[in-house]
N, C-alpha and C. Protein backbone atom coordinates (compact mmCIF):
# COMPACT_ATOMS: atom_id res chain seq x y z
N UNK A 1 -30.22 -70.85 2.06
CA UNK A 1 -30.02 -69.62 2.81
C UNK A 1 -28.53 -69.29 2.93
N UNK A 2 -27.91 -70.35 3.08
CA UNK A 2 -26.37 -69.71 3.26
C UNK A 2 -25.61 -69.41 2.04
N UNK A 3 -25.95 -70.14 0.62
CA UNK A 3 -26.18 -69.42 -0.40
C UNK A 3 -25.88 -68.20 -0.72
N UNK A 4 -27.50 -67.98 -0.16
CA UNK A 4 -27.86 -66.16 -0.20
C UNK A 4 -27.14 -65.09 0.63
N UNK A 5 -26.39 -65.56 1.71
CA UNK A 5 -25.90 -65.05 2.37
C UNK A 5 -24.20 -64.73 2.16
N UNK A 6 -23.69 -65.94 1.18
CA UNK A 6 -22.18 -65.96 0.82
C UNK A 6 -22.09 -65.02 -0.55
N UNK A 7 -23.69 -64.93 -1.12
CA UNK A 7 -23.86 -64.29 -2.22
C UNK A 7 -23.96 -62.89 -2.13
N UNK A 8 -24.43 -62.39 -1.12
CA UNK A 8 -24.39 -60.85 -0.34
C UNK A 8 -23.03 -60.83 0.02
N UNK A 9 -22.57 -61.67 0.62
CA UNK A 9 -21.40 -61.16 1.22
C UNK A 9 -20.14 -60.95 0.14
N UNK A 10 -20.23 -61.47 -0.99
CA UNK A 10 -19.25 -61.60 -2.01
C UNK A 10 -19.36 -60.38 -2.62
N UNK A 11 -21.16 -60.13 -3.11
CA UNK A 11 -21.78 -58.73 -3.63
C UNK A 11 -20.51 -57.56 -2.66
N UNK A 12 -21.10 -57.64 -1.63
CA UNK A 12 -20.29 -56.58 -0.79
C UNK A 12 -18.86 -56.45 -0.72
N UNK A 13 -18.31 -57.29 -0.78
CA UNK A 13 -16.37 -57.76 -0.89
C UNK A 13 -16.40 -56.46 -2.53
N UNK A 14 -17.43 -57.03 -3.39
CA UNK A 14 -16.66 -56.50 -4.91
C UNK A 14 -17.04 -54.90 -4.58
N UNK A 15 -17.90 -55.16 -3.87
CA UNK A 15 -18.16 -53.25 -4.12
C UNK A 15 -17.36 -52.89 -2.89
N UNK A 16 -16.82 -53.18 -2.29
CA UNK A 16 -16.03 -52.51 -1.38
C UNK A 16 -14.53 -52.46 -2.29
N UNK A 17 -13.94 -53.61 -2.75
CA UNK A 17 -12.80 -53.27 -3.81
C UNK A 17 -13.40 -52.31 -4.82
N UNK A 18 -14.57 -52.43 -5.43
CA UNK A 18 -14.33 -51.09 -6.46
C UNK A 18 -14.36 -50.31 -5.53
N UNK A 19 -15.33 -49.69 -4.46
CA UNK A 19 -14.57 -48.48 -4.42
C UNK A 19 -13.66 -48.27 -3.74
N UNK A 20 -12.71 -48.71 -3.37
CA UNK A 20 -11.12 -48.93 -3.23
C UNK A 20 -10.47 -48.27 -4.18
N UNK A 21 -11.11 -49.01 -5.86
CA UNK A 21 -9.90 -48.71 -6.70
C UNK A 21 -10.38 -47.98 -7.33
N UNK A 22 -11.69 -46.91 -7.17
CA UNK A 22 -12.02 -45.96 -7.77
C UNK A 22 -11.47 -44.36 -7.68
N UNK A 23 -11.63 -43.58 -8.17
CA UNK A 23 -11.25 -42.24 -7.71
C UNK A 23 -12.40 -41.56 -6.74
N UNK A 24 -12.37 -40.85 -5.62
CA UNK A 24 -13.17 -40.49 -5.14
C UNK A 24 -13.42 -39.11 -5.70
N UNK A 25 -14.47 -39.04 -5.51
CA UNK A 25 -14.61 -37.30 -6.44
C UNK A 25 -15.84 -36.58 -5.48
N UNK A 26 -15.71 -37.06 -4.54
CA UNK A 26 -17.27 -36.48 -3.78
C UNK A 26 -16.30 -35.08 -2.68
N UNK A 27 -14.90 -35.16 -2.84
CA UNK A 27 -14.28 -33.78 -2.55
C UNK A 27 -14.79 -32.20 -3.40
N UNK A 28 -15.58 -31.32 -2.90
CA UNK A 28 -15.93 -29.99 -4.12
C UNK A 28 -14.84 -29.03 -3.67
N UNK A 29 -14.34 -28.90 -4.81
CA UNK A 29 -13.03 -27.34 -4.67
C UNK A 29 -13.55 -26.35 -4.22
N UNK A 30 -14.88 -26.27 -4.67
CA UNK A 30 -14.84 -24.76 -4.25
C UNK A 30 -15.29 -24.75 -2.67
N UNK A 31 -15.98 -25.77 -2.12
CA UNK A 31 -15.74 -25.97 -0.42
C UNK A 31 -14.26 -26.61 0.16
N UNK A 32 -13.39 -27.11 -0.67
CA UNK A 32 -12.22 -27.14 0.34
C UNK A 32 -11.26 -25.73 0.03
N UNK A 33 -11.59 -25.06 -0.87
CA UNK A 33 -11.12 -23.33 -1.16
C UNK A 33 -11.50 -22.77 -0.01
N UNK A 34 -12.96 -22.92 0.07
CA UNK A 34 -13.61 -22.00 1.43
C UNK A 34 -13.01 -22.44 2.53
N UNK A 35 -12.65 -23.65 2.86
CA UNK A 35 -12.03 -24.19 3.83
C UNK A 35 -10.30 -23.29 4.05
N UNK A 36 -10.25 -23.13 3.04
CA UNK A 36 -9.06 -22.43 3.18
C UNK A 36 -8.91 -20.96 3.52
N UNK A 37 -9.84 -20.44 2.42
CA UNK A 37 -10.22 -19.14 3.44
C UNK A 37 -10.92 -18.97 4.87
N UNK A 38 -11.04 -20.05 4.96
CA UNK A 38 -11.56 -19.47 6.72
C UNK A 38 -10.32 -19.61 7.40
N UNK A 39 -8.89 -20.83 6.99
CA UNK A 39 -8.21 -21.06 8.03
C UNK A 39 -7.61 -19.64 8.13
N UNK A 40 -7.31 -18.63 6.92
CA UNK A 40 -6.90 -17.15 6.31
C UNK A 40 -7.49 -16.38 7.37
N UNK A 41 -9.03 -16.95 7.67
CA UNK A 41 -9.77 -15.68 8.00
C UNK A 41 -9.14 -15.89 10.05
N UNK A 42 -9.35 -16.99 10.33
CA UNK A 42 -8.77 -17.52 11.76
C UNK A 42 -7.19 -17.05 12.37
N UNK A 43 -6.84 -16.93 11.40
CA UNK A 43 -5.28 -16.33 11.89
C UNK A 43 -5.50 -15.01 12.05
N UNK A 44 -5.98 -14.30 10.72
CA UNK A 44 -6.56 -12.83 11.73
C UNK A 44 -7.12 -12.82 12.78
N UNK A 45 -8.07 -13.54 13.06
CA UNK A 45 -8.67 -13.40 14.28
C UNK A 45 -7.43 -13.91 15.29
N UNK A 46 -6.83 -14.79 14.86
CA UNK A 46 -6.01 -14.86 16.26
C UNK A 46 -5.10 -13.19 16.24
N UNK A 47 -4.64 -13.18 14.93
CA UNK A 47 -3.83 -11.89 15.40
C UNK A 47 -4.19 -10.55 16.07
N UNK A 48 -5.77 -10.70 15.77
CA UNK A 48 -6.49 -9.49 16.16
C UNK A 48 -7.00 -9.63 17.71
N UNK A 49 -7.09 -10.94 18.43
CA UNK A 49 -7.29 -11.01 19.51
C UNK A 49 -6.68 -12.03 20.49
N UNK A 50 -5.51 -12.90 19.72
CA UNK A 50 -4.71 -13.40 20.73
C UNK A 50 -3.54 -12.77 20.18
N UNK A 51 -2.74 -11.75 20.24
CA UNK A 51 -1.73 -11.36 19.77
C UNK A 51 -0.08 -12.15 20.90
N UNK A 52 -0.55 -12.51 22.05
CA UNK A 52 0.35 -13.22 22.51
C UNK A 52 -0.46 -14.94 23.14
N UNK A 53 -0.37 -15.80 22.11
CA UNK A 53 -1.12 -16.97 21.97
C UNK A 53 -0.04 -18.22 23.55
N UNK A 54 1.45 -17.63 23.41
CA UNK A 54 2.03 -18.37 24.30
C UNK A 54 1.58 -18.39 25.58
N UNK A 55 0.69 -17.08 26.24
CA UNK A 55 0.25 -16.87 27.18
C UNK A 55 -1.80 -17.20 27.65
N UNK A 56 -1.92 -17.12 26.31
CA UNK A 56 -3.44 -17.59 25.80
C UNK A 56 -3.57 -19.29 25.38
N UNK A 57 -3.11 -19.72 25.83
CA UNK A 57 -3.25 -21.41 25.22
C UNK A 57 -4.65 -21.49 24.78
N UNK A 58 -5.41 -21.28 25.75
CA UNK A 58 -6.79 -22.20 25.62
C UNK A 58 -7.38 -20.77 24.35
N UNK A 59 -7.16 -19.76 24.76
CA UNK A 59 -7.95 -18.84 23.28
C UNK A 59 -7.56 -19.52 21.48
N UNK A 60 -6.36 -19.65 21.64
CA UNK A 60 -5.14 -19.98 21.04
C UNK A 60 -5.84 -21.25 20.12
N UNK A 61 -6.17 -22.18 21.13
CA UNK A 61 -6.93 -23.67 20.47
C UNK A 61 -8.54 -23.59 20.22
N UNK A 62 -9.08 -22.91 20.73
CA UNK A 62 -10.65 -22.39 20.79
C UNK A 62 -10.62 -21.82 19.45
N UNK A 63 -9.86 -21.06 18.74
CA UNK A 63 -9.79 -20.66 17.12
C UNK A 63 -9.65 -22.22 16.36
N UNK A 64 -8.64 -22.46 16.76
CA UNK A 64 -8.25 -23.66 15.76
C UNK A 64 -9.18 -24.73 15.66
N UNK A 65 -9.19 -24.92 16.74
CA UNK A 65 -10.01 -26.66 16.90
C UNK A 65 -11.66 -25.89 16.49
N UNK A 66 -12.42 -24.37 16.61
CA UNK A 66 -13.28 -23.92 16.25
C UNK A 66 -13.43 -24.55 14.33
N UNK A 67 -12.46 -23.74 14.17
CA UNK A 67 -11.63 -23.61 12.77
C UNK A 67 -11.78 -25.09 11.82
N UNK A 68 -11.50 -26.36 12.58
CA UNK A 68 -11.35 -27.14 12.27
C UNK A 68 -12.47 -28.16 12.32
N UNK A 69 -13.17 -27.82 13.63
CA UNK A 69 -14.59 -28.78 13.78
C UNK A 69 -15.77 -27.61 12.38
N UNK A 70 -15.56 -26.65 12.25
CA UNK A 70 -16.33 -25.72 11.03
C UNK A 70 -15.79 -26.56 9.50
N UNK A 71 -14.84 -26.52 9.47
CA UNK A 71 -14.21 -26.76 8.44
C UNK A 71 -14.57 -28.46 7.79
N UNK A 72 -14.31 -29.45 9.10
CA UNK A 72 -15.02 -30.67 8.97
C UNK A 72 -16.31 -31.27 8.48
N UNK A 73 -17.08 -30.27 9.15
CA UNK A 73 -18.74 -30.02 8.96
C UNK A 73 -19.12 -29.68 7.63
N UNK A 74 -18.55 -28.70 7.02
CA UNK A 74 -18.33 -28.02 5.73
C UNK A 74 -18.25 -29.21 4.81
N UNK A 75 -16.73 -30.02 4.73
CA UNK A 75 -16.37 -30.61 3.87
C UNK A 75 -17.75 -32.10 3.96
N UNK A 76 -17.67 -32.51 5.09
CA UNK A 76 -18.21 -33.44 5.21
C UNK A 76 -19.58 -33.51 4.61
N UNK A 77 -20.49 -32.25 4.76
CA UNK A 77 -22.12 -32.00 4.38
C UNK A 77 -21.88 -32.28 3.25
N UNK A 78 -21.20 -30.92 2.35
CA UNK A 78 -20.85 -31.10 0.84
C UNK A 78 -20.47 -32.49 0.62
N UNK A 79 -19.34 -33.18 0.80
CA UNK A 79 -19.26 -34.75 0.18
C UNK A 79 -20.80 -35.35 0.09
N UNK A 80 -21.03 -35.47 1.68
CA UNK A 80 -22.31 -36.45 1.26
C UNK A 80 -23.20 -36.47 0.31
N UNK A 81 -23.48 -35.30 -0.22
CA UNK A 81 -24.96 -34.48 -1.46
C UNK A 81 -24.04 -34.83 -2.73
N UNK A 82 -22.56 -34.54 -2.34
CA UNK A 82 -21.96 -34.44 -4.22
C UNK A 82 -21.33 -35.96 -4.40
N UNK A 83 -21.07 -36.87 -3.05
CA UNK A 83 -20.86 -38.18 -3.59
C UNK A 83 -22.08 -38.60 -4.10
N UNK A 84 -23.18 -38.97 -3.41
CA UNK A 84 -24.55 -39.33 -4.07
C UNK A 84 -24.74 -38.94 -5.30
N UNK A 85 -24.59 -37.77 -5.38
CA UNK A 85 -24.59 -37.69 -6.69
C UNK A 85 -24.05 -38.17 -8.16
N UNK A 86 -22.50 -37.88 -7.73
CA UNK A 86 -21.74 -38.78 -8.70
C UNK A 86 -21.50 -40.06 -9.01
N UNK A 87 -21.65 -40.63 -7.57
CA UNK A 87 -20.95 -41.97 -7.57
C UNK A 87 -21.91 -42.86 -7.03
N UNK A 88 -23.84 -42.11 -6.73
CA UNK A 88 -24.76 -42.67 -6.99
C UNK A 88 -25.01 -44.01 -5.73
N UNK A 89 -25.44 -45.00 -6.75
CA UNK A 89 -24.88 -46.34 -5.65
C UNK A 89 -23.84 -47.01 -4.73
N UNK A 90 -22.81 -46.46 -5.17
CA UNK A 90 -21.31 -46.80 -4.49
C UNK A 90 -21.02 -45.45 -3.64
N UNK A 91 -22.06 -44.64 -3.33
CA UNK A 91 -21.96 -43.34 -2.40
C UNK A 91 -21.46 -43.66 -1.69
N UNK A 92 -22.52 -44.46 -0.40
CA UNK A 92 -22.09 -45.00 0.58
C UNK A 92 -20.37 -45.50 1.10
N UNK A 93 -20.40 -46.69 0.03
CA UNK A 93 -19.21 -47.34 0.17
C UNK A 93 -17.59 -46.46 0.02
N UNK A 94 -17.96 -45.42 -1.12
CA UNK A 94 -16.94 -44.58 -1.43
C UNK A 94 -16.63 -43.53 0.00
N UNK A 95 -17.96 -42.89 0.20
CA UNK A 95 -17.50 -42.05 1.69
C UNK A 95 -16.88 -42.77 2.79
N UNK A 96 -17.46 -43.88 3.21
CA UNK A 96 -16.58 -44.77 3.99
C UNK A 96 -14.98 -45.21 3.73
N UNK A 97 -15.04 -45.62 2.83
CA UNK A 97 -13.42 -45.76 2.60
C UNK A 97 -12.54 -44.18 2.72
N UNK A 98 -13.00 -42.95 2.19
CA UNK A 98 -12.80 -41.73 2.14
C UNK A 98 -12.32 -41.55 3.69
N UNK A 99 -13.70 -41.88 4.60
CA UNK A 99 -13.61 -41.47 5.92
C UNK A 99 -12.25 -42.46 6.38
N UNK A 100 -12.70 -43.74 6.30
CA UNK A 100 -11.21 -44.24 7.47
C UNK A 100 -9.78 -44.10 6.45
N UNK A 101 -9.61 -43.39 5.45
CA UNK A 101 -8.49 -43.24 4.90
C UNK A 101 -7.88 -41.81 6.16
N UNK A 102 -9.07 -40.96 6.16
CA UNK A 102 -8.13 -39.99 7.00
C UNK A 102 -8.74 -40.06 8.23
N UNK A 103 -9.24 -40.85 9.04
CA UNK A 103 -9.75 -41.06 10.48
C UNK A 103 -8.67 -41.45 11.44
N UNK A 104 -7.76 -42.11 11.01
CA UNK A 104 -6.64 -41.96 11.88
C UNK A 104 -5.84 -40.89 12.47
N UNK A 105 -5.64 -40.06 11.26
CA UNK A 105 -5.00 -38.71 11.46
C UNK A 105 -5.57 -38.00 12.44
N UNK A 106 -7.16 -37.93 12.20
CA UNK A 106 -7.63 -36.74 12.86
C UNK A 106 -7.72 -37.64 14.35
N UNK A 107 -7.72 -38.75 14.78
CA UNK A 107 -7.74 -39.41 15.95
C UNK A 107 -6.10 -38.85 16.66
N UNK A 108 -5.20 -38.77 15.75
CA UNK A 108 -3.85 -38.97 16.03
C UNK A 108 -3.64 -37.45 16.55
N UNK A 109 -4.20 -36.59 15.60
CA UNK A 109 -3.94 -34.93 16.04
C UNK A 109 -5.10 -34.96 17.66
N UNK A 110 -6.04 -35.31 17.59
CA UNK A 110 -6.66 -34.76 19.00
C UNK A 110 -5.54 -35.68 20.11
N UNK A 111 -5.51 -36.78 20.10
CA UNK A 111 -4.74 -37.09 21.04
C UNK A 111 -3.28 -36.35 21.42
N UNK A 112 -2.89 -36.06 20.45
CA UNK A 112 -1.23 -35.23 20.03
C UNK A 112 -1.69 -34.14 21.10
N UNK A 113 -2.84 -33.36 20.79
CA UNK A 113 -3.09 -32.18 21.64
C UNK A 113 -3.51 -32.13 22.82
N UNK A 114 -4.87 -33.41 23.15
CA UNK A 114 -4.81 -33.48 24.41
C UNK A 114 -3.41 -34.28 25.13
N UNK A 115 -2.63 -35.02 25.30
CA UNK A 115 -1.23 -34.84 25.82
C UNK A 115 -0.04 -33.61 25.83
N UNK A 116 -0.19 -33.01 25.11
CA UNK A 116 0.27 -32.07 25.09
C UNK A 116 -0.35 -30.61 26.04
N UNK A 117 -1.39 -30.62 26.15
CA UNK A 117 -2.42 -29.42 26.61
C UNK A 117 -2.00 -30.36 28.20
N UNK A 118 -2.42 -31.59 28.67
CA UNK A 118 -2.21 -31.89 29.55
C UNK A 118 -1.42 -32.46 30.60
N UNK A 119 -0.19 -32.85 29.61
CA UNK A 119 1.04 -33.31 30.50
C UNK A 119 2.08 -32.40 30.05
N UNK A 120 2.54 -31.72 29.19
CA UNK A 120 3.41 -31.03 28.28
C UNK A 120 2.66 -29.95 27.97
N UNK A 121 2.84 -29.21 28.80
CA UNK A 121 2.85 -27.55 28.34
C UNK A 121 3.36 -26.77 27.92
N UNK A 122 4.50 -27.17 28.40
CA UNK A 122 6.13 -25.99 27.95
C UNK A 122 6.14 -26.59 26.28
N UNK A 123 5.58 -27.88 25.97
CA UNK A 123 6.04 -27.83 24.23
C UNK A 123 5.00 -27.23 23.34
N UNK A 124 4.30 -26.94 23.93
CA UNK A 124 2.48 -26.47 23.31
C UNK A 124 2.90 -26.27 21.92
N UNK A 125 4.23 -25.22 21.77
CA UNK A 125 4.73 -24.68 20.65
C UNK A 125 4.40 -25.20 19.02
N UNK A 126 4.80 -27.01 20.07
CA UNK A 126 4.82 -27.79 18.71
C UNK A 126 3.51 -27.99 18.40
N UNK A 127 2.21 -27.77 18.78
CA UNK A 127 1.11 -28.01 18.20
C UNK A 127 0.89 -27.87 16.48
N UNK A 128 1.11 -26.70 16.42
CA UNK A 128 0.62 -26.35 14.65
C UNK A 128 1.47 -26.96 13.65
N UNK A 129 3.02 -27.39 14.17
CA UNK A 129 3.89 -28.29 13.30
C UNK A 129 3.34 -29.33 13.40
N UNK A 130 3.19 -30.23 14.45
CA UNK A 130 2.49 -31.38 14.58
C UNK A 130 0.94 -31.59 13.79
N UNK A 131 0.18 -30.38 13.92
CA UNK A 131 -0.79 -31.11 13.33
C UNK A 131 -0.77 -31.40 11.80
N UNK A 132 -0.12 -30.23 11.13
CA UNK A 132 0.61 -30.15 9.71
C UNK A 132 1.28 -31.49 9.71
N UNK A 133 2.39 -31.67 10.25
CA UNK A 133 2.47 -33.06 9.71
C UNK A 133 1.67 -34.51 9.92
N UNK A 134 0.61 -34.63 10.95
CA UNK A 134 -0.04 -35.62 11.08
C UNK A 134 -1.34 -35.28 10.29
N UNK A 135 -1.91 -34.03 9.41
CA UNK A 135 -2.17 -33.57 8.56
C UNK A 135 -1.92 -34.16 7.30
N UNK A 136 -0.59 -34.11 7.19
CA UNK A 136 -0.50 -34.47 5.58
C UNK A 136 -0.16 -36.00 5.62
N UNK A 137 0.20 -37.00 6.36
CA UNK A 137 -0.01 -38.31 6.42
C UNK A 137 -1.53 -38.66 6.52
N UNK A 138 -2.50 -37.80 6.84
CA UNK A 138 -4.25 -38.13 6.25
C UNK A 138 -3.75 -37.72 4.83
N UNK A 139 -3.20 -36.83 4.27
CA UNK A 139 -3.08 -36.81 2.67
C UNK A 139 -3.05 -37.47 1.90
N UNK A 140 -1.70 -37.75 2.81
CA UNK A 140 -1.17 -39.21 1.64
C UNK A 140 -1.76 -40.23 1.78
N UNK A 141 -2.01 -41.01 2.95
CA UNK A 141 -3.19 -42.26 2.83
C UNK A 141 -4.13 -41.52 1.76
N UNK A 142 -4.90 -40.76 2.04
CA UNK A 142 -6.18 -40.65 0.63
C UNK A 142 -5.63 -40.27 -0.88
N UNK A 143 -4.22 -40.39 -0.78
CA UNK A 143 -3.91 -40.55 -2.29
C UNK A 143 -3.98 -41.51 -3.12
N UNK A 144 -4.45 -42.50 -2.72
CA UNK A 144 -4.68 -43.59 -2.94
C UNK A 144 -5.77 -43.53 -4.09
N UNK A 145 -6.69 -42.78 -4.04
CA UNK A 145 -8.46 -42.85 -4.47
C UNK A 145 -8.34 -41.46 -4.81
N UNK A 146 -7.49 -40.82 -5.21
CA UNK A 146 -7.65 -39.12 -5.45
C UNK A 146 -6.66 -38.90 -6.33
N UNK A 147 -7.06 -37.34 -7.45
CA UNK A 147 -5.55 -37.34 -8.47
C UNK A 147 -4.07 -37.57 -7.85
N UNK A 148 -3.80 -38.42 -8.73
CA UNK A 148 -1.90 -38.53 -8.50
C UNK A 148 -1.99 -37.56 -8.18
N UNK A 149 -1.38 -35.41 -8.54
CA UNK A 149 -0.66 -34.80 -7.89
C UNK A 149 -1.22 -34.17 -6.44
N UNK A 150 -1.95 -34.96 -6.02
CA UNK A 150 -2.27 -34.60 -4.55
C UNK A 150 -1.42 -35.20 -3.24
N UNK A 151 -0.80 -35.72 -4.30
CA UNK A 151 0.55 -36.39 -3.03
C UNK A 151 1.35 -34.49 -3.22
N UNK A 152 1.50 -33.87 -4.16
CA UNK A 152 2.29 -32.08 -3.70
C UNK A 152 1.63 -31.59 -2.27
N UNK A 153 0.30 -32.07 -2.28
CA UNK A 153 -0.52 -31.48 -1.33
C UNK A 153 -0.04 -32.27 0.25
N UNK A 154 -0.07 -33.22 0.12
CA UNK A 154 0.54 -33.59 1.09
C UNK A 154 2.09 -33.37 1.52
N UNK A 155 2.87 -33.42 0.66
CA UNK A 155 4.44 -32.53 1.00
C UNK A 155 4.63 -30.86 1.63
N UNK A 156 3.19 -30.75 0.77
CA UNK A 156 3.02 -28.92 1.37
C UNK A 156 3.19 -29.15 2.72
N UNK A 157 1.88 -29.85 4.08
CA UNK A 157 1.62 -29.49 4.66
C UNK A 157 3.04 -30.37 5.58
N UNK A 158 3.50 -31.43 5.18
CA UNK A 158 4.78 -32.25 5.60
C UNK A 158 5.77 -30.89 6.23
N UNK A 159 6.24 -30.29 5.05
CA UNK A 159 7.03 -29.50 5.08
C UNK A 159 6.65 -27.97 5.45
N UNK A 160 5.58 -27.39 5.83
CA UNK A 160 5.19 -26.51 6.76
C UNK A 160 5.35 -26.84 7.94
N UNK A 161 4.64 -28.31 7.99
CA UNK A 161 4.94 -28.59 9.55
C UNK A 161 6.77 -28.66 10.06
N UNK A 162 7.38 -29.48 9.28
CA UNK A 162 8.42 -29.08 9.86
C UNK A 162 9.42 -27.62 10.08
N UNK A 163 8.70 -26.92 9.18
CA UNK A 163 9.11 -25.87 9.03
C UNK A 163 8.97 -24.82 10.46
N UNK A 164 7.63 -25.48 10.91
CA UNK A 164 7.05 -24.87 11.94
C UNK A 164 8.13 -25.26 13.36
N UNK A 165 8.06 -26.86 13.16
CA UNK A 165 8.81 -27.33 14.36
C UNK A 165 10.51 -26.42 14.13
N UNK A 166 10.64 -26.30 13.24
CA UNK A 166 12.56 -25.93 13.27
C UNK A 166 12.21 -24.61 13.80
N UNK A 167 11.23 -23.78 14.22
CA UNK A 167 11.76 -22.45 14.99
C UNK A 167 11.82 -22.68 16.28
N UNK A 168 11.05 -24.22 16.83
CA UNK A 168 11.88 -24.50 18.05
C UNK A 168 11.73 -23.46 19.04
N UNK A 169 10.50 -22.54 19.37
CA UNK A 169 9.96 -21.70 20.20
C UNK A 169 8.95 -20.96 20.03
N UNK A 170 8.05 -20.15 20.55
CA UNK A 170 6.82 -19.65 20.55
C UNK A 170 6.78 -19.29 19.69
N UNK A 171 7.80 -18.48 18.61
CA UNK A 171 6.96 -18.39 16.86
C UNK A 171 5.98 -19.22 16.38
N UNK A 172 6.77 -20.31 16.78
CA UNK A 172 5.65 -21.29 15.84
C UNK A 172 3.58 -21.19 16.14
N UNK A 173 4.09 -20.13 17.11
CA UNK A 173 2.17 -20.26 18.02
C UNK A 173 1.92 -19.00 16.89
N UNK A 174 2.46 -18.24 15.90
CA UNK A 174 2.18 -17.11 14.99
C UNK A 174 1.11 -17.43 14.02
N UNK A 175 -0.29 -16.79 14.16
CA UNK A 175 -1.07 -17.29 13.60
C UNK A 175 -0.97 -17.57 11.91
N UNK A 176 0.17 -17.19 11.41
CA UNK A 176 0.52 -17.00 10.16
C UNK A 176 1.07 -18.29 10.01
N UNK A 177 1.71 -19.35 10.82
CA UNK A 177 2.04 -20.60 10.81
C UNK A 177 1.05 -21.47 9.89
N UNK A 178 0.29 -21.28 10.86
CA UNK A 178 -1.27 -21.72 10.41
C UNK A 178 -2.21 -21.48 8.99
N UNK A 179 -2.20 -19.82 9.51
CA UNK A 179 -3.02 -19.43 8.40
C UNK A 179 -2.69 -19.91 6.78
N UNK A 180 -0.98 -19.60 6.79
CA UNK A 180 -0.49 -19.55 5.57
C UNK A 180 -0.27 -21.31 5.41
N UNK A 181 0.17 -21.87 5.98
CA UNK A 181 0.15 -23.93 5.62
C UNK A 181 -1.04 -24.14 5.64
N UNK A 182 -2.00 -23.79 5.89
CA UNK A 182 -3.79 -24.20 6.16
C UNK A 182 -4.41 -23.65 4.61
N UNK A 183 -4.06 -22.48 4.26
CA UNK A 183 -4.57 -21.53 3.43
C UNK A 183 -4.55 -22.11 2.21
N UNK A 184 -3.32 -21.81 2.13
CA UNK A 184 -2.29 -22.54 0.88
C UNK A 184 -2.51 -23.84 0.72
N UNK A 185 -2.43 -24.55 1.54
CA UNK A 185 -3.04 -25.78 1.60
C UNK A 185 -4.00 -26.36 0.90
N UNK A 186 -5.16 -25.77 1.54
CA UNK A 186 -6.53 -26.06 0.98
C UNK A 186 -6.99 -25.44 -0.19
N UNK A 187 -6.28 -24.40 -0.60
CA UNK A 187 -6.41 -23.58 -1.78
C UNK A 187 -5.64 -24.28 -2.95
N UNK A 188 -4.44 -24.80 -2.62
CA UNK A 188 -3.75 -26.20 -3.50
C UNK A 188 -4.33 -27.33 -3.85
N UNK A 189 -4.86 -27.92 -2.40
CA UNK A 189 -6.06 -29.54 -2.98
C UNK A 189 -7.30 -28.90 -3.59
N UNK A 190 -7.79 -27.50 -3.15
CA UNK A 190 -8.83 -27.50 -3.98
C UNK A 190 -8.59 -26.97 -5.91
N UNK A 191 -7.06 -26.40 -6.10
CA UNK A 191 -6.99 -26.39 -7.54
C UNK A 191 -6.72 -28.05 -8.09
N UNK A 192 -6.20 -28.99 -7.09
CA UNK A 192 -6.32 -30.37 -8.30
C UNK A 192 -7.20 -30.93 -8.24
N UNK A 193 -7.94 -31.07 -7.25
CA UNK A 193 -9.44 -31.60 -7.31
C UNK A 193 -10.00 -30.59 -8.70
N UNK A 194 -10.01 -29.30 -8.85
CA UNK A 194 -10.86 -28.58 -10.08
C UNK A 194 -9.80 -29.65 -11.49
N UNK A 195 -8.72 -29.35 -11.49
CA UNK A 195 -8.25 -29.45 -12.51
C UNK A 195 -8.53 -31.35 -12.77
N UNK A 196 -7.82 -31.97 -11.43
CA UNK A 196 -8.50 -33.57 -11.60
C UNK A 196 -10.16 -33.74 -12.63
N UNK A 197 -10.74 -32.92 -11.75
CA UNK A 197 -12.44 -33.11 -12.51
C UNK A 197 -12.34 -32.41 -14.24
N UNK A 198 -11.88 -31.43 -14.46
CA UNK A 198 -11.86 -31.26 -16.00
C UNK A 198 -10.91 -31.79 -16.72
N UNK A 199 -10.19 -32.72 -16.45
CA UNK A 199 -9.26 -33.70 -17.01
C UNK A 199 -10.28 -34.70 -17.46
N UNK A 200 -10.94 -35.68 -16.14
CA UNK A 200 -12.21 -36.44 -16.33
C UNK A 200 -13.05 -36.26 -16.97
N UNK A 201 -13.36 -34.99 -17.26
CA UNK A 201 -14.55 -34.71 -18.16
C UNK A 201 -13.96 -34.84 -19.65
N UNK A 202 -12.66 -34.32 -20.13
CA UNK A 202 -12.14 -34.05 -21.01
C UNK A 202 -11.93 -35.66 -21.43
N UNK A 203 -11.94 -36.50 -21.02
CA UNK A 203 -11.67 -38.01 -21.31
C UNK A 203 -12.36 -38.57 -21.56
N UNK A 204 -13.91 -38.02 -21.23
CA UNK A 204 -15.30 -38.99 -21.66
C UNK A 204 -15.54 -38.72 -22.70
């Protein structure tokens, strides 16, 4: 019995290193595209109905964090149906590693905001820089298992975010902060994920 049990457990060690050192491909472009057009479509809406967001906090985050729990849901459904698919038996194991590659981040941005929403108000400002850059450090951890040039994708949102923090006052609450580092963003990982996958194909 203990055998059988060092023999499962070894089974499991190798398939957890492959999919470590595999590429994950259960990301679909054309849902992290859509992901991008909604963050496009959310900044209008803020502009169309929080036009002064410094004074609207809570409308202000009710788009975004809307924006973002939609957007999650999205990516997440799609992986599950298109990892199974591709990557079959190692589904499982591949979404998991996928997930805690960027589970920190998104742990790191809600906390960032609830301290901020609740002890620090006057910096609220920095929200959308901050999440951009604790954003693209989930990037780069999942570059690991994803095409080399998806580390650009992660510098994008690096350098929006700081871009955001250097106006250093309520601009940065301009839904265009957002829209356009979110947009662009997701419209960027979703052209190397397309181009990653017809590279792959082109190699078999």
């Amino acid at each position: 019995m203990n055998d059988l049990h060092k023999a499962l457990g070894d089974i499991s060690s190798i398939r957890r290193q492959v999919a470590q050192s595999t590429e994950f491909r259960g990301y679909g472009p054309a849902t992290l595209a859509g992901t991008g057009l909604l963050a496009i479509l959310a900044a209008g809406a803020q502009a169309l109905w929080v036009p002064d967001p410094a004074d609207h906090v809570s409308a202000f985050l009710s788009i975004w964090i809307t924006t973002a729990v939609l957007s999650a849901t999205l990516i997440g459904t799609q992986m599950k149906a298109r990892a199974r698919r591709i990557h079959s038996g190692m589904a499982d194991e591949m979404m998991r590693t996928a997930v805690e590659q960027f589970l920190p981040s998104v742990g790191a941005g809600a906390l960032m905001t609830f301290v901020l929403v609740r002890f620090v108000p006057a910096a609220l400002w920095m929200l959308p820089g901050m999440w951009q850059v604790i954003f693209s450090l989930g990037v780069f951890s999942s570059c690991r298992f994803l095409p080399r040039p998806m580390a650009a994708a992660g510098a994008w949102y690096l350098l929006t975010g700081l871009i955001s923090i250097s106006l250093a006052d309520n601009r940065a609450l301009s839904p265009w902060t957002m829209g356009i580092s979110y947009g662009v963003g997701q419209l960027l990982v979703a052209a190397i994920l397309l181009f990653g996958a017809k590279e792959a194909r082109d190699e078999v």
